[in-house]
N, C-alpha and C. Protein backbone atom coordinates (compact mmCIF):
# COMPACT_ATOMS: atom_id res chain seq x y z
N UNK A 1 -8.29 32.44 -10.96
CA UNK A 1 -7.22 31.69 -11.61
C UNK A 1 -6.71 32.48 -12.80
N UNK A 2 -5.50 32.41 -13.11
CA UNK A 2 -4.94 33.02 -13.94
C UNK A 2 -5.59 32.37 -15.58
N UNK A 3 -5.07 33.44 -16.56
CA UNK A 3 -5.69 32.86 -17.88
C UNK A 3 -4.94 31.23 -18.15
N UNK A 4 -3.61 31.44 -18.00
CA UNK A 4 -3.22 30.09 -18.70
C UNK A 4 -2.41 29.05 -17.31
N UNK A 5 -2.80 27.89 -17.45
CA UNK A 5 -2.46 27.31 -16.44
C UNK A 5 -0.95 26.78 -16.79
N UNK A 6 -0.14 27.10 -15.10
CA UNK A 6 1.14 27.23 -15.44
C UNK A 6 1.53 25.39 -15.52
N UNK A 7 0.58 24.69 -15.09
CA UNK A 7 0.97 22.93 -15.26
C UNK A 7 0.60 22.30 -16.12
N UNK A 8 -0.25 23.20 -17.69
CA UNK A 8 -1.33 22.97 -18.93
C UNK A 8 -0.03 22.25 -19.57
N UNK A 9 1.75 22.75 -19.31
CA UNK A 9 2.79 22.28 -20.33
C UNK A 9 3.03 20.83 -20.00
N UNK A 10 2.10 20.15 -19.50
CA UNK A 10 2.72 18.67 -19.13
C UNK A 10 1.58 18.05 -19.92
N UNK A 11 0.60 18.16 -20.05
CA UNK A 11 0.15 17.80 -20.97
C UNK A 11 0.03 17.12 -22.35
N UNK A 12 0.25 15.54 -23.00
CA UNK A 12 -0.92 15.17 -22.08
C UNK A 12 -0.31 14.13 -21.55
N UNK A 13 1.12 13.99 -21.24
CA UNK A 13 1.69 13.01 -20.01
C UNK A 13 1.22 13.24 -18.80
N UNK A 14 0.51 14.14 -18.08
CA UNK A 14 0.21 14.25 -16.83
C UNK A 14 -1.22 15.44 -16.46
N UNK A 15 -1.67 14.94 -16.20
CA UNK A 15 -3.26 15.36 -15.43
C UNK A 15 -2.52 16.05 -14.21
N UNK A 16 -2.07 17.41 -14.81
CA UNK A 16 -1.85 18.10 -13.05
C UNK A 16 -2.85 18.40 -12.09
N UNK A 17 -4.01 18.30 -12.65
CA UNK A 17 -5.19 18.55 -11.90
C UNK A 17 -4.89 17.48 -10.73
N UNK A 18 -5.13 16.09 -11.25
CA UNK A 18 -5.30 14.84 -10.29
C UNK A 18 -4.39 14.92 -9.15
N UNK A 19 -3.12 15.55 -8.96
CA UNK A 19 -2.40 15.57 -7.88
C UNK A 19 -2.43 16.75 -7.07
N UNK A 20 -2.38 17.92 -8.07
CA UNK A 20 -2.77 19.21 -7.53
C UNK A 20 -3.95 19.08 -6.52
N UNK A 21 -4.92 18.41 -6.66
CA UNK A 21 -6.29 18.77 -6.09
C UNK A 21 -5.97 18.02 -4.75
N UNK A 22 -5.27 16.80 -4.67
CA UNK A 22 -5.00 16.28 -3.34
C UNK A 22 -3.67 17.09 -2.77
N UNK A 23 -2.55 17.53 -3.28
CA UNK A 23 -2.30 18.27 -2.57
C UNK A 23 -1.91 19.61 -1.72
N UNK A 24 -3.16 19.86 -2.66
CA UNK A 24 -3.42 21.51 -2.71
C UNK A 24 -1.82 22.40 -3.31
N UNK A 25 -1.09 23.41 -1.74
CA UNK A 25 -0.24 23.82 -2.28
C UNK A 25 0.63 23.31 -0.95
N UNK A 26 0.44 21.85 -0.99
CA UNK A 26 1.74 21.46 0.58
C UNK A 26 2.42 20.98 -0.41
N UNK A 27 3.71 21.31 -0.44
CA UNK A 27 4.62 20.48 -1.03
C UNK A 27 5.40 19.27 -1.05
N UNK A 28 5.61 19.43 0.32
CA UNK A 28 5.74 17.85 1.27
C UNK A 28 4.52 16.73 0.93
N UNK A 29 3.02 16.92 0.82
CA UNK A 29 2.44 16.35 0.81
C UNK A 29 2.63 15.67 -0.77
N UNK A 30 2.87 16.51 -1.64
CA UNK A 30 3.19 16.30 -3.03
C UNK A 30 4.15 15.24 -2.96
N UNK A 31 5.52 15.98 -2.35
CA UNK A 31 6.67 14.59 -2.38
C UNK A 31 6.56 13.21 -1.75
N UNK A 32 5.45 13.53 -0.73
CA UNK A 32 5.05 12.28 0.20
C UNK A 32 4.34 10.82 -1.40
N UNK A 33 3.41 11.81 -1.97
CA UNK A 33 2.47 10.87 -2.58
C UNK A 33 3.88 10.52 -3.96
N UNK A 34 4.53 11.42 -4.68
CA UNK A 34 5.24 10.42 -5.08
C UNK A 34 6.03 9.85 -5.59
N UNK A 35 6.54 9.41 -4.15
CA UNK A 35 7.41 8.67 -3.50
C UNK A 35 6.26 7.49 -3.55
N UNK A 36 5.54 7.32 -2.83
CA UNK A 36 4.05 6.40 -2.36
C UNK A 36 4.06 5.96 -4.05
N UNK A 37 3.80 6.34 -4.99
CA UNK A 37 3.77 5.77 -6.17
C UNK A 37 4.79 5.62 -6.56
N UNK A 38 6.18 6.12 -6.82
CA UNK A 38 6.85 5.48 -7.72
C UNK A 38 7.46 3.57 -6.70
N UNK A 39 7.28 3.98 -5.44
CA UNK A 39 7.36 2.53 -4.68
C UNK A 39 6.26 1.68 -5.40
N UNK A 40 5.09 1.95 -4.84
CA UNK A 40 4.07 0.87 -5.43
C UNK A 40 4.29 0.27 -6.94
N UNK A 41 4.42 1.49 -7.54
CA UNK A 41 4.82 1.46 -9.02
C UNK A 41 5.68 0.32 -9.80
N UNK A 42 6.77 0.35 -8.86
CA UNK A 42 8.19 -0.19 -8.55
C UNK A 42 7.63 -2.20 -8.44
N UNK A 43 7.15 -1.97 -7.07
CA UNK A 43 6.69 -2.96 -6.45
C UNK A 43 5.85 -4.03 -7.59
N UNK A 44 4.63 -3.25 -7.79
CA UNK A 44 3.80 -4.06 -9.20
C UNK A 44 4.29 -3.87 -10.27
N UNK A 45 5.16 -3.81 -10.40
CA UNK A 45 5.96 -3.87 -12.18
C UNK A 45 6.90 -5.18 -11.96
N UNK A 46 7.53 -5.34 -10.81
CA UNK A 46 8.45 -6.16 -10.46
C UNK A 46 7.33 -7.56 -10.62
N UNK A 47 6.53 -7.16 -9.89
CA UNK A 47 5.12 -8.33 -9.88
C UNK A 47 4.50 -8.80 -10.98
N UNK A 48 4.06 -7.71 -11.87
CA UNK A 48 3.90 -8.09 -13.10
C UNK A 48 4.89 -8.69 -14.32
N UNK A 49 5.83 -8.42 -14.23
CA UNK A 49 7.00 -9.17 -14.98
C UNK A 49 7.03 -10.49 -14.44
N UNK A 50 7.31 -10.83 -13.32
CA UNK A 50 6.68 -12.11 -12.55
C UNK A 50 5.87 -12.84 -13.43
N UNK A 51 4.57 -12.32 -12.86
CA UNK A 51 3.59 -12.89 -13.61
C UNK A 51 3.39 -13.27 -14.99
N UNK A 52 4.08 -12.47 -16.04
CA UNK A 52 3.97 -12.60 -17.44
C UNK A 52 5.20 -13.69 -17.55
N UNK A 53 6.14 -13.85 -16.86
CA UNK A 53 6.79 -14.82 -17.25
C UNK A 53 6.69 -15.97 -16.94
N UNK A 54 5.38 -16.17 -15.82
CA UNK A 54 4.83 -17.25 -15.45
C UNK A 54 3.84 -17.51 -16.26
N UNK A 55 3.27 -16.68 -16.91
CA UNK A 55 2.06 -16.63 -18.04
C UNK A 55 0.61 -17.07 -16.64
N UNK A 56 1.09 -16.00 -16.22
CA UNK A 56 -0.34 -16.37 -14.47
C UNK A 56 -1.47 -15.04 -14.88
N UNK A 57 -2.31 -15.53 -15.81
CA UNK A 57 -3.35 -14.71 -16.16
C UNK A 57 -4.11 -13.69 -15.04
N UNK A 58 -4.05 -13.79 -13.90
CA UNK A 58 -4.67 -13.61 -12.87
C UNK A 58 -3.74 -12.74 -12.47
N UNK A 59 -2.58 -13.00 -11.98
CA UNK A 59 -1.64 -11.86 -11.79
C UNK A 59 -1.13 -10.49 -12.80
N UNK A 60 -1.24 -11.03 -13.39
CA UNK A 60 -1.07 -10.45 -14.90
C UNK A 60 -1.98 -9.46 -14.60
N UNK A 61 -3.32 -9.59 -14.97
CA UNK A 61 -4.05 -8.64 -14.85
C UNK A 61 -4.01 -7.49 -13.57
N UNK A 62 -4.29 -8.31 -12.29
CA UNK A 62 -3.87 -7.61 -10.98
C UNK A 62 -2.99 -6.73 -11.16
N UNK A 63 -1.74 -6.60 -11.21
CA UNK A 63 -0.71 -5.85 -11.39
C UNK A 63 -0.70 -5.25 -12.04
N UNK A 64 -1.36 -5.26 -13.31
CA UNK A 64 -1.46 -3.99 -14.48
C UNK A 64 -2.74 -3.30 -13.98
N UNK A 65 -3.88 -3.80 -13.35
CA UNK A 65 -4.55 -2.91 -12.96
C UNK A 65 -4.02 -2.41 -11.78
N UNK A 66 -3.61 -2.35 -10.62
CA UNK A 66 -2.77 -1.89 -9.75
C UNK A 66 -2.11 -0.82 -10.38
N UNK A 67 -1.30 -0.61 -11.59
CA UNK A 67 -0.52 0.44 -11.55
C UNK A 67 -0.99 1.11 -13.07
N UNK A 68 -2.04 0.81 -13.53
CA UNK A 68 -3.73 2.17 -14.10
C UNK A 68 -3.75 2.21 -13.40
N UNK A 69 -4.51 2.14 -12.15
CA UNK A 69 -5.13 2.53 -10.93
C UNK A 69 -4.47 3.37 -10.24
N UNK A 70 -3.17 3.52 -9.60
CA UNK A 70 -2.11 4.59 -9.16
C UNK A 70 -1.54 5.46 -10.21
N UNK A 71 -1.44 4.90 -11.52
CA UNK A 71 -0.74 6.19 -12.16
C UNK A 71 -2.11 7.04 -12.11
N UNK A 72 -3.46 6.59 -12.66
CA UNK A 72 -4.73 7.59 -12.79
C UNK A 72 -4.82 8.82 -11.84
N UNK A 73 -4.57 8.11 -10.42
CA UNK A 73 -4.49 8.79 -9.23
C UNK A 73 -3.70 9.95 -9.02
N UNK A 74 -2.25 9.66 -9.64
CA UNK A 74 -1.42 10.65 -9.84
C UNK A 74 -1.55 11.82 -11.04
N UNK A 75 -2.45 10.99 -11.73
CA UNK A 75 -2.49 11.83 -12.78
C UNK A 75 -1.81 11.38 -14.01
N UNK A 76 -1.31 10.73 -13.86
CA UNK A 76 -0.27 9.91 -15.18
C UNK A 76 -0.97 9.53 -16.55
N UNK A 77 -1.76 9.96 -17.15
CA UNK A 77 -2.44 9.52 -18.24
C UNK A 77 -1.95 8.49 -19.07
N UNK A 78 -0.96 8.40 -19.31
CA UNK A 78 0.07 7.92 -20.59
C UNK A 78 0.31 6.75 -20.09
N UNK A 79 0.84 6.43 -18.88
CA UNK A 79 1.53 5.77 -18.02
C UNK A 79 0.17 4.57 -17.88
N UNK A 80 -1.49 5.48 -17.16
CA UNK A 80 -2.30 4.49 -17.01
C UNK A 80 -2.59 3.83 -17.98
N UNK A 81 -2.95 4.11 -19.08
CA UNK A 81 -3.43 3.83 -20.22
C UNK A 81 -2.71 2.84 -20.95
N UNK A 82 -1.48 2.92 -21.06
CA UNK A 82 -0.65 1.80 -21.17
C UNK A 82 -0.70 0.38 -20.72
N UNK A 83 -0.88 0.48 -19.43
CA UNK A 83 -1.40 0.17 -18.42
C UNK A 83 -2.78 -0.95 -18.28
N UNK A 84 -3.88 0.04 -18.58
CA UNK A 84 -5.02 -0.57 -19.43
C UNK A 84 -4.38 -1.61 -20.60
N UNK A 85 -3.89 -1.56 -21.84
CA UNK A 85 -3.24 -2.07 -22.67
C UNK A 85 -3.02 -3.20 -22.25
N UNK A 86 -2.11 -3.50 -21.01
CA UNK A 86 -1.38 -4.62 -20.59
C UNK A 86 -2.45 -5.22 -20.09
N UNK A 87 -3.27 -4.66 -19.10
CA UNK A 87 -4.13 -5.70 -18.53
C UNK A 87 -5.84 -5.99 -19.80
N UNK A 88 -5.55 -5.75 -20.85
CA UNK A 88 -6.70 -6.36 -21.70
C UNK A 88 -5.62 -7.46 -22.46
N UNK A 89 -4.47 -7.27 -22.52
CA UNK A 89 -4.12 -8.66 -22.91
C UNK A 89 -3.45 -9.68 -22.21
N UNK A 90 -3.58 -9.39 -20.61
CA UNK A 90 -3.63 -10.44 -19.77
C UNK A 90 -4.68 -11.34 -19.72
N UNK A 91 -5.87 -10.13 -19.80
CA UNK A 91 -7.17 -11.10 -20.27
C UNK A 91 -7.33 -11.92 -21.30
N UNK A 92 -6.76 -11.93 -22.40
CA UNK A 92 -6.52 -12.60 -23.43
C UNK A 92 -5.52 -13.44 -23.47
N UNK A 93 -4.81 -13.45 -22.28
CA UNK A 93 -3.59 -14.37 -22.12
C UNK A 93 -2.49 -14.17 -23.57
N UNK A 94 -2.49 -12.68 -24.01
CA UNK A 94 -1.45 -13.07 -24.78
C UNK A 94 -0.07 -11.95 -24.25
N UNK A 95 0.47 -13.06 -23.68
CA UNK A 95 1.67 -12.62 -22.54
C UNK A 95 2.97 -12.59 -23.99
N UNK A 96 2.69 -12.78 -24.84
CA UNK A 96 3.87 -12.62 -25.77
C UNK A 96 4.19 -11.11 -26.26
N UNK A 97 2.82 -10.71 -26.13
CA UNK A 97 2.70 -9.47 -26.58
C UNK A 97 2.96 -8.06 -25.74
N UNK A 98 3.02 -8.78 -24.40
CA UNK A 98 3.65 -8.03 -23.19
C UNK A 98 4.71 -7.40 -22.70
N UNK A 99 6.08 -8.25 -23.19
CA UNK A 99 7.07 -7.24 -22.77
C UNK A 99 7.18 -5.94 -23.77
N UNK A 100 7.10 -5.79 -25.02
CA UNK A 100 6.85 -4.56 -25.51
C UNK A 100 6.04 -3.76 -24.75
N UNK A 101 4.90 -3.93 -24.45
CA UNK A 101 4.04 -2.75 -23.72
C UNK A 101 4.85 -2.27 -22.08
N UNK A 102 5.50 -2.94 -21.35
CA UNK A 102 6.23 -3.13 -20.84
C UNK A 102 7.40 -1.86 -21.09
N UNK A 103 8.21 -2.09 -21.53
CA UNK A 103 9.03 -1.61 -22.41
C UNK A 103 8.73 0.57 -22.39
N UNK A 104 7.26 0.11 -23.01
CA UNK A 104 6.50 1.60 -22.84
C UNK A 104 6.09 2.36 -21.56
N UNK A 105 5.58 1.20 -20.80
CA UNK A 105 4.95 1.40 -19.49
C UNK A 105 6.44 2.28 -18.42
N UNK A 106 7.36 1.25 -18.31
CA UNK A 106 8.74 1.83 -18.21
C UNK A 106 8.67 3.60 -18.42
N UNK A 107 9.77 3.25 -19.81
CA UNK A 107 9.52 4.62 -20.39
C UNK A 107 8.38 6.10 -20.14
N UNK A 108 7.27 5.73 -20.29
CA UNK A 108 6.74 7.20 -19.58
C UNK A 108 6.33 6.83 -18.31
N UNK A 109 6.34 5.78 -17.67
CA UNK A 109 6.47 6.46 -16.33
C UNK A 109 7.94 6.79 -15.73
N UNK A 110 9.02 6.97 -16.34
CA UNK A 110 10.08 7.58 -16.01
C UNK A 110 10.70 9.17 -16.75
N UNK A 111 9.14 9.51 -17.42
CA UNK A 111 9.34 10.68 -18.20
C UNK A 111 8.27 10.97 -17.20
N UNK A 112 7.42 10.63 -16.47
CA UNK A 112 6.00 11.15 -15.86
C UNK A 112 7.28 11.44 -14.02
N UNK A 113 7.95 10.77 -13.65
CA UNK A 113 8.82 11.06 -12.51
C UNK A 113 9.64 12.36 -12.88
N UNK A 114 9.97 12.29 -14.16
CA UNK A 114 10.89 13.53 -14.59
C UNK A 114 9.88 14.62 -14.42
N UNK A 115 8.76 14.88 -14.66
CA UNK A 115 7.92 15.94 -14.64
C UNK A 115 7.88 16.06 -13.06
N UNK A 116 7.41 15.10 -12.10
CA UNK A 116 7.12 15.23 -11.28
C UNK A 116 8.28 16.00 -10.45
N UNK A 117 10.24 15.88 -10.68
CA UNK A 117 11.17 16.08 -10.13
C UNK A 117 10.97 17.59 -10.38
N UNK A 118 10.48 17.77 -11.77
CA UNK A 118 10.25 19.05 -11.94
C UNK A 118 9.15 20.45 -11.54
N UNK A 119 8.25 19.47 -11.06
CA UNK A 119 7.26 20.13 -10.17
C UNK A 119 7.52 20.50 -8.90
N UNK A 120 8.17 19.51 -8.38
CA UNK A 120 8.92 19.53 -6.98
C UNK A 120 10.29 20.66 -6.89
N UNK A 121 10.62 20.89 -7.78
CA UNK A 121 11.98 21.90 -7.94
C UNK A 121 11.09 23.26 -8.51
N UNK A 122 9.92 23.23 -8.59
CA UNK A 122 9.71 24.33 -9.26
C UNK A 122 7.77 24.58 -8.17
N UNK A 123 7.98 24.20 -7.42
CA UNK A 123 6.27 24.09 -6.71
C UNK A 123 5.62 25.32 -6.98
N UNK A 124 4.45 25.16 -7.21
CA UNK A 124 3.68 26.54 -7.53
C UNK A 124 3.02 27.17 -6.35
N UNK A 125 3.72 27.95 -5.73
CA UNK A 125 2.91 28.26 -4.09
C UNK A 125 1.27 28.99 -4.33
N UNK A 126 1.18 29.79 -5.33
CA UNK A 126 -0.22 30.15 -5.70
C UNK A 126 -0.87 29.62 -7.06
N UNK A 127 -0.99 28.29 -7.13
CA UNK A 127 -1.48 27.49 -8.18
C UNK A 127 -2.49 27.42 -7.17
N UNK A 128 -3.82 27.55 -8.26
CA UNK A 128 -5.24 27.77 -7.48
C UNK A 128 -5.47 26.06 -8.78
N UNK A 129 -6.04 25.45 -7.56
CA UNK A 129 -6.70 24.40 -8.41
C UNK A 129 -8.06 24.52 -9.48
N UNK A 130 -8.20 24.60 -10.67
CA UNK A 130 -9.42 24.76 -11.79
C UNK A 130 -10.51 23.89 -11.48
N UNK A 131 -11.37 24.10 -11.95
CA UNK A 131 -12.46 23.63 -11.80
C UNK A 131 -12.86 22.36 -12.61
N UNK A 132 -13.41 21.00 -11.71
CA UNK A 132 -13.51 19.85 -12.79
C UNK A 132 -13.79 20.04 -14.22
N UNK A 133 -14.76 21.27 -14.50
CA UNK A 133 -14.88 21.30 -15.68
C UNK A 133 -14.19 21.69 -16.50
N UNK A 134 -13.35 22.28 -16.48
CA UNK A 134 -11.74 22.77 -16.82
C UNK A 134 -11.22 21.35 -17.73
N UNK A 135 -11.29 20.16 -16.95
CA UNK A 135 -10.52 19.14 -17.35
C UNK A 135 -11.52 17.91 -17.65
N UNK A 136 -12.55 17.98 -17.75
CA UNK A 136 -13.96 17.06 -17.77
C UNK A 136 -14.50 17.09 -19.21
């Protein structure tokens, strides 16, 4: 592997490791997965707004863990974590405090798609994936 990793500049909006490693250097497979997330993404945000305006503690949570759980996958750090945020105060039922985080959640995951448009326009055909400990 080269000294400096050419996907280290996304950092720390995006864990290039986490997507890199699933899809090696197919690029299609890259655009396949996401697409696959910004739908799901799409899907449980729509769900979770739902829910917070129903004040449905149960959904609430579901849906914010649903999309930690896929941004992590992708690699989205910023995006999950946010994420996390929303669903500890679903648990707390304080849905007032929600559309702000909301608001955020939005926002970098539409700066985390911008990276991704940019990975895809720019694919690294010999990006050798690092070693967990690299990023561990």
């Amino acid at each position: 592997m080269s000294e400096v990793d050419p996907l280290a500049k996304y950092e720390p909006d995006w864990k290039a490791f986490q997507l890199m490693q699933v899809c090696g250097d197919c690029a299609e497979l890259c655009e396949e997965l996401i697409e696959l997330y910004k739908s799901s993404f799409e899907d449980a945000l729509a769900k979770l707004n739902k829910a917070i305006a129903e004040k449905n503690k149960k959904d609430a949570k579901l849906y914010s863990h649903d999309i930690k759980g896929a941004s992590a996958n992708v690699g989205g750090v910023l995006v999950s974590s946010v994420a996390r945020e929303l669903e500890l105060l679903a648990m707390d039922e304080k849905f007032e405090e929600m559309p702000k985080l909301i608001e955020a959640l939005e926002k970098k995951q539409k700066k985390l798609i911008g990276i991704f448009k940019e990975l895809l326009a720019n694919f690294p055909e010999d990006y050798e994936i690092p070693d967990d400990d690299e990023y561990y």
